[in-house]
C-alpha atoms as a PDB file:
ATOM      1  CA  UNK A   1      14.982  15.467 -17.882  1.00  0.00           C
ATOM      2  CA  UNK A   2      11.957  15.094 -15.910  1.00  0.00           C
ATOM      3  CA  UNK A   3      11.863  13.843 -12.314  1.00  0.00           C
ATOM      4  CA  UNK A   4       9.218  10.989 -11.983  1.00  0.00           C
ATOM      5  CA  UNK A   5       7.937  13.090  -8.545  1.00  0.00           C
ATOM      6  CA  UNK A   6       6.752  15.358 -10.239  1.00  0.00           C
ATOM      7  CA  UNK A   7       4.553  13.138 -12.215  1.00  0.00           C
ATOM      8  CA  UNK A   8       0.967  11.948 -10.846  1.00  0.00           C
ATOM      9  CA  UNK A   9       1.297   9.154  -8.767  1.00  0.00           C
ATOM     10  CA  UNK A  10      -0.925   6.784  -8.243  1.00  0.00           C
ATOM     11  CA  UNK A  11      -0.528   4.229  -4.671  1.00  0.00           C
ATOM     12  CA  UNK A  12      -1.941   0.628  -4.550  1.00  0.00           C
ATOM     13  CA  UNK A  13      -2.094  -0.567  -1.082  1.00  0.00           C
ATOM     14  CA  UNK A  14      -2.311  -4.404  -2.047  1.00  0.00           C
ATOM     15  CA  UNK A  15      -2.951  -6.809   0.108  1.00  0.00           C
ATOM     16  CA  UNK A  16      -3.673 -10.906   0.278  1.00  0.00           C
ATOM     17  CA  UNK A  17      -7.635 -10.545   0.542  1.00  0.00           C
ATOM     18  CA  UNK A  18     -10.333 -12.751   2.444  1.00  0.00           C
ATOM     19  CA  UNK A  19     -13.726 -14.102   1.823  1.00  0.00           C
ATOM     20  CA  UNK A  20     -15.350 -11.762   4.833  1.00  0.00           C
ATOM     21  CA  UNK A  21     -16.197  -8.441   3.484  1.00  0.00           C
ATOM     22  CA  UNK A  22     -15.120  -6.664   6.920  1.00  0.00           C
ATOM     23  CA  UNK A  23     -11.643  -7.875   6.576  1.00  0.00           C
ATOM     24  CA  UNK A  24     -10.794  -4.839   3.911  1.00  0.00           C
ATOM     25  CA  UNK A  25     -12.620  -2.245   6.458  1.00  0.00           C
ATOM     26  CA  UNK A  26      -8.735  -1.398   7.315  1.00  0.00           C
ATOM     27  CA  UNK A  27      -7.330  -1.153   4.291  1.00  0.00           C
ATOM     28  CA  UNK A  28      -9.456   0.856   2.948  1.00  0.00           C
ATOM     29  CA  UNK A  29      -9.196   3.142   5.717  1.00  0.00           C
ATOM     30  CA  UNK A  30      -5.510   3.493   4.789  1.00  0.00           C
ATOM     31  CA  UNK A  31      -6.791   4.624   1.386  1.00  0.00           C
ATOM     32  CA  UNK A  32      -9.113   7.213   2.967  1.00  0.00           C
ATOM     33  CA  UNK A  33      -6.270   8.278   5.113  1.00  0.00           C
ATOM     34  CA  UNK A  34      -4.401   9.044   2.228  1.00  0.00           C
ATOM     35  CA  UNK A  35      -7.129  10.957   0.784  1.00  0.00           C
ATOM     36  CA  UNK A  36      -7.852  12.614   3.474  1.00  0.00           C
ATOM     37  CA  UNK A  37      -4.561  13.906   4.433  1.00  0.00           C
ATOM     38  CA  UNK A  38      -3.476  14.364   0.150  1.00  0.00           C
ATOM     39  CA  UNK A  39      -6.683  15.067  -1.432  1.00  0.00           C
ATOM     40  CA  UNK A  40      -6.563  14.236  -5.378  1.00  0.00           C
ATOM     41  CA  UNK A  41      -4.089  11.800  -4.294  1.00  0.00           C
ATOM     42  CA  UNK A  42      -4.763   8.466  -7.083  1.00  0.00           C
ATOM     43  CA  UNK A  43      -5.286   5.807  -4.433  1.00  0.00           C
ATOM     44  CA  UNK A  44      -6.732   2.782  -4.642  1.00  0.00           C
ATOM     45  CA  UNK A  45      -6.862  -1.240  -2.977  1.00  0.00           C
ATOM     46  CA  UNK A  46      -5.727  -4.475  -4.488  1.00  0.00           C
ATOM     47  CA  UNK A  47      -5.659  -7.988  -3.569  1.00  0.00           C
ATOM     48  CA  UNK A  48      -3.670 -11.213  -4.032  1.00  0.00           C
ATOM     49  CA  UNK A  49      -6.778 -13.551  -4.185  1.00  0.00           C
ATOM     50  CA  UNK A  50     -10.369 -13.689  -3.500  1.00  0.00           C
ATOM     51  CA  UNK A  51     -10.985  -9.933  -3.767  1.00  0.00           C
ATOM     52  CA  UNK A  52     -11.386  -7.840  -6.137  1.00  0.00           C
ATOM     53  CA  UNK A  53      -9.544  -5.761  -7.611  1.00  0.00           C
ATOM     54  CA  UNK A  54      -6.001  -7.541  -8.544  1.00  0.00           C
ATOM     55  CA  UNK A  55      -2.712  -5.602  -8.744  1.00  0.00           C
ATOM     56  CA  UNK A  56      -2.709  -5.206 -12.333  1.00  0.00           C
ATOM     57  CA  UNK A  57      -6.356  -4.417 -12.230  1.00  0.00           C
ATOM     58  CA  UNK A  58      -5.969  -1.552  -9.889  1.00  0.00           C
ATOM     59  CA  UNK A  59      -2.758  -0.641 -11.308  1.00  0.00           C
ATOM     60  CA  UNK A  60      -4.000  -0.456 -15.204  1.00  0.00           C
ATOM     61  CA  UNK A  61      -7.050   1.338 -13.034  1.00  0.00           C
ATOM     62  CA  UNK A  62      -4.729   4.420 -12.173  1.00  0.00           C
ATOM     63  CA  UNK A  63      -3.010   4.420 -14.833  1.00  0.00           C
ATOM     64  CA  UNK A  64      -6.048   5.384 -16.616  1.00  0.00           C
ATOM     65  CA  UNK A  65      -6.660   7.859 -14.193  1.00  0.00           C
ATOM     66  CA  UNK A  66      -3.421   9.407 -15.165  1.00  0.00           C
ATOM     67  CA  UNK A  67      -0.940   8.064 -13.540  1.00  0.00           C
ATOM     68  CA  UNK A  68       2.728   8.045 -14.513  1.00  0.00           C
ATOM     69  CA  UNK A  69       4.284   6.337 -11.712  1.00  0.00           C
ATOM     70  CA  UNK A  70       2.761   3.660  -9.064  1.00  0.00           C
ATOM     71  CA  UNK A  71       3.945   2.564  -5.948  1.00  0.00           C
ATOM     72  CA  UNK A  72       2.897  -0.455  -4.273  1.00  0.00           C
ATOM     73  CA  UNK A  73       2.455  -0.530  -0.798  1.00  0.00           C
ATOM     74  CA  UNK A  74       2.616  -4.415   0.532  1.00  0.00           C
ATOM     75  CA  UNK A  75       0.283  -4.442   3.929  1.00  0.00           C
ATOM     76  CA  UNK A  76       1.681  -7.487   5.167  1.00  0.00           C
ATOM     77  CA  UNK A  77       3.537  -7.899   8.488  1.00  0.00           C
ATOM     78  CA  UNK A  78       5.865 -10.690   7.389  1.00  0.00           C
ATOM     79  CA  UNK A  79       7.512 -11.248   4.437  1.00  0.00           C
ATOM     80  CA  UNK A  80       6.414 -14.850   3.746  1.00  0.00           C
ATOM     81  CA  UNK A  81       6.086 -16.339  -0.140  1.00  0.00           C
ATOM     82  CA  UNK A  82       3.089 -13.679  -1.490  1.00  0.00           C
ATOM     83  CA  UNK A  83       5.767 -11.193  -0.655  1.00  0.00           C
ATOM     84  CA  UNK A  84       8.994 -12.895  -2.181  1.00  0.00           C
ATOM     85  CA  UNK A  85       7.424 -14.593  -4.778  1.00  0.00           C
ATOM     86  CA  UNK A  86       3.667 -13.316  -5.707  1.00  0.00           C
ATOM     87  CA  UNK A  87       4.239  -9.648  -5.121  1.00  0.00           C
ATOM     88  CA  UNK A  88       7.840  -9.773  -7.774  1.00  0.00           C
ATOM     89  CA  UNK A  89       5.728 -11.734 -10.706  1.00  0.00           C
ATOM     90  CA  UNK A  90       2.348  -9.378 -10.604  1.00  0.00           C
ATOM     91  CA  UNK A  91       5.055  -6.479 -10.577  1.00  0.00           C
ATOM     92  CA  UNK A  92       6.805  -7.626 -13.653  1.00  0.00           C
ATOM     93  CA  UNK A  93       3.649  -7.929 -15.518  1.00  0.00           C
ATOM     94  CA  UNK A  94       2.522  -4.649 -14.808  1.00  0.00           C
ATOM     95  CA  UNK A  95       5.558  -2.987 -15.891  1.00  0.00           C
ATOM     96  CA  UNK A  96       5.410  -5.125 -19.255  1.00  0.00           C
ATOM     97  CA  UNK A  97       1.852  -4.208 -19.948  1.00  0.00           C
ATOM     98  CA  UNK A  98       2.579   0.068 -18.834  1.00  0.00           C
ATOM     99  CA  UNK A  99       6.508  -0.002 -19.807  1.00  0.00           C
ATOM    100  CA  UNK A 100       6.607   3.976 -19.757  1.00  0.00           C
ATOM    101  CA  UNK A 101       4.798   3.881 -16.024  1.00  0.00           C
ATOM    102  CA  UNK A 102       7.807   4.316 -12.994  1.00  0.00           C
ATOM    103  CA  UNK A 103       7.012   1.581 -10.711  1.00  0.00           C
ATOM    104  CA  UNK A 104       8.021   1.736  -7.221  1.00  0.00           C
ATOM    105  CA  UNK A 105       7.547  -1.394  -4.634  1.00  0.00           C
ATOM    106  CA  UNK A 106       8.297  -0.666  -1.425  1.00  0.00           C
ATOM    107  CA  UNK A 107       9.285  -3.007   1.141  1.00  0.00           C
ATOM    108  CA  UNK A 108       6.082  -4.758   3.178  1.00  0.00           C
ATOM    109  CA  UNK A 109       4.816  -2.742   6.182  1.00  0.00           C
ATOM    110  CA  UNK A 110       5.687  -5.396   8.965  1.00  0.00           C
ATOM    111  CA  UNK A 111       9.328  -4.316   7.746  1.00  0.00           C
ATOM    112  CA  UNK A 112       9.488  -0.580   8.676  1.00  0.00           C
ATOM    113  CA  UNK A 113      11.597   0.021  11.650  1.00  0.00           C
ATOM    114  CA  UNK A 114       7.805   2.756  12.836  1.00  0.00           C
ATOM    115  CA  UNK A 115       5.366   0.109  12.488  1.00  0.00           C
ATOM    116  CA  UNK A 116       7.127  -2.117  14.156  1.00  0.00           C
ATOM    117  CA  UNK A 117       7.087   0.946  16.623  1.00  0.00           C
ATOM    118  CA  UNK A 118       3.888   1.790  16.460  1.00  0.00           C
ATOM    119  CA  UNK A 119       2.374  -1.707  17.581  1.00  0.00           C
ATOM    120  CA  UNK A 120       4.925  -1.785  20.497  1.00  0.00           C
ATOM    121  CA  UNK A 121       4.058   1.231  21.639  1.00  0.00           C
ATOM    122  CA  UNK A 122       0.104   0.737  21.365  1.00  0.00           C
ATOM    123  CA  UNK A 123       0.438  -2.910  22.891  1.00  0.00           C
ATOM    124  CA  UNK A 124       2.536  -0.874  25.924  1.00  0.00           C
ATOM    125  CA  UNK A 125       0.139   1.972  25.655  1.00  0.00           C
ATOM    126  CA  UNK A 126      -3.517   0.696  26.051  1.00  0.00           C
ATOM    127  CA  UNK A 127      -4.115   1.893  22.143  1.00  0.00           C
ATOM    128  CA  UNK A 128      -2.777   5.641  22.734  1.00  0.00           C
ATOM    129  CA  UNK A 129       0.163   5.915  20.936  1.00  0.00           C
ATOM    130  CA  UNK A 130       3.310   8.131  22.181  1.00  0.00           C
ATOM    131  CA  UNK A 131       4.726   7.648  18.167  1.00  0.00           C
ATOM    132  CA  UNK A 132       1.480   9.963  16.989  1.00  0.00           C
ATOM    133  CA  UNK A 133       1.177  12.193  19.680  1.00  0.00           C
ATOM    134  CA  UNK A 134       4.803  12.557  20.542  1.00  0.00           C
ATOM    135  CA  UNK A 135       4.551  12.079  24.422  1.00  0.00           C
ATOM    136  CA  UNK A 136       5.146   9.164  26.172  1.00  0.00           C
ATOM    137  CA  UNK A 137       2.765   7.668  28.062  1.00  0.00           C
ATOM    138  CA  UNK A 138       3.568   4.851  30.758  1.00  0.00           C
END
């Protein structure tokens, strides 16, 4: 039996999408984070509405690319309707259309106990953050 880890991955980092082209300036600098720090690493941006692409776009995208398993990265700080509701539907209908593709969704940003960390400590910090550099500061 093969573990799906050792399979090429491919990460969406999908998020709700605006009208003003600067609004995806940060998360697309999560996606060239990724690359930077895992070159060859499948990586690519999707968005609920106005942007393009969509989650199954992006997703059917890396799959192409060779993907065998996706994980979906929700930026969003809260966990409002998108997130309950949205986010479960586009999910189902990418594992009908790829059934042999292991799909991972991991819980939205705003609920991991270090970015919840992270913005206290660079609202306490003046922007330097003790979580990345491993000092504290104050």
């Amino acid at each position: 039996m093969t573990s799906t880890f050792s399979l090429p991955r491919g990460i969406v980092l999908f998020a709700h999408g605006s009208r003003d082209p600067l609004w995806r300036l940060p998360i697309e600098a999560v996606a060239a984070q990724i690359r930077t720090l895992h070159p060859g690493t499948l990586v690519l941006c999707a968005y609920l509405e106005i942007c393009a692409p969509s989650l199954p776009e992006a997703a059917a995208a890396l799959v192409a690319a060779g993907a065998r398993q996706l994980r979906i990265f929700p930026l969003f700080l809260g966990v409002g309707k998108h997130a309950r509701e949205d986010l479960p539907l586009l999910v189902e209908q990418i594992r009908v259309a790829h059934p042999d593709i292991a799909i991972e969704l991991l819980q939205a940003a705003g609920e991991y106990a270090q970015m919840t960390a992270l913005m206290a400590d660079i609202a306490l910090n003046d922007g330097v953050s003790a979580a990345l550099t491993g000092t504290e500061n104050g």
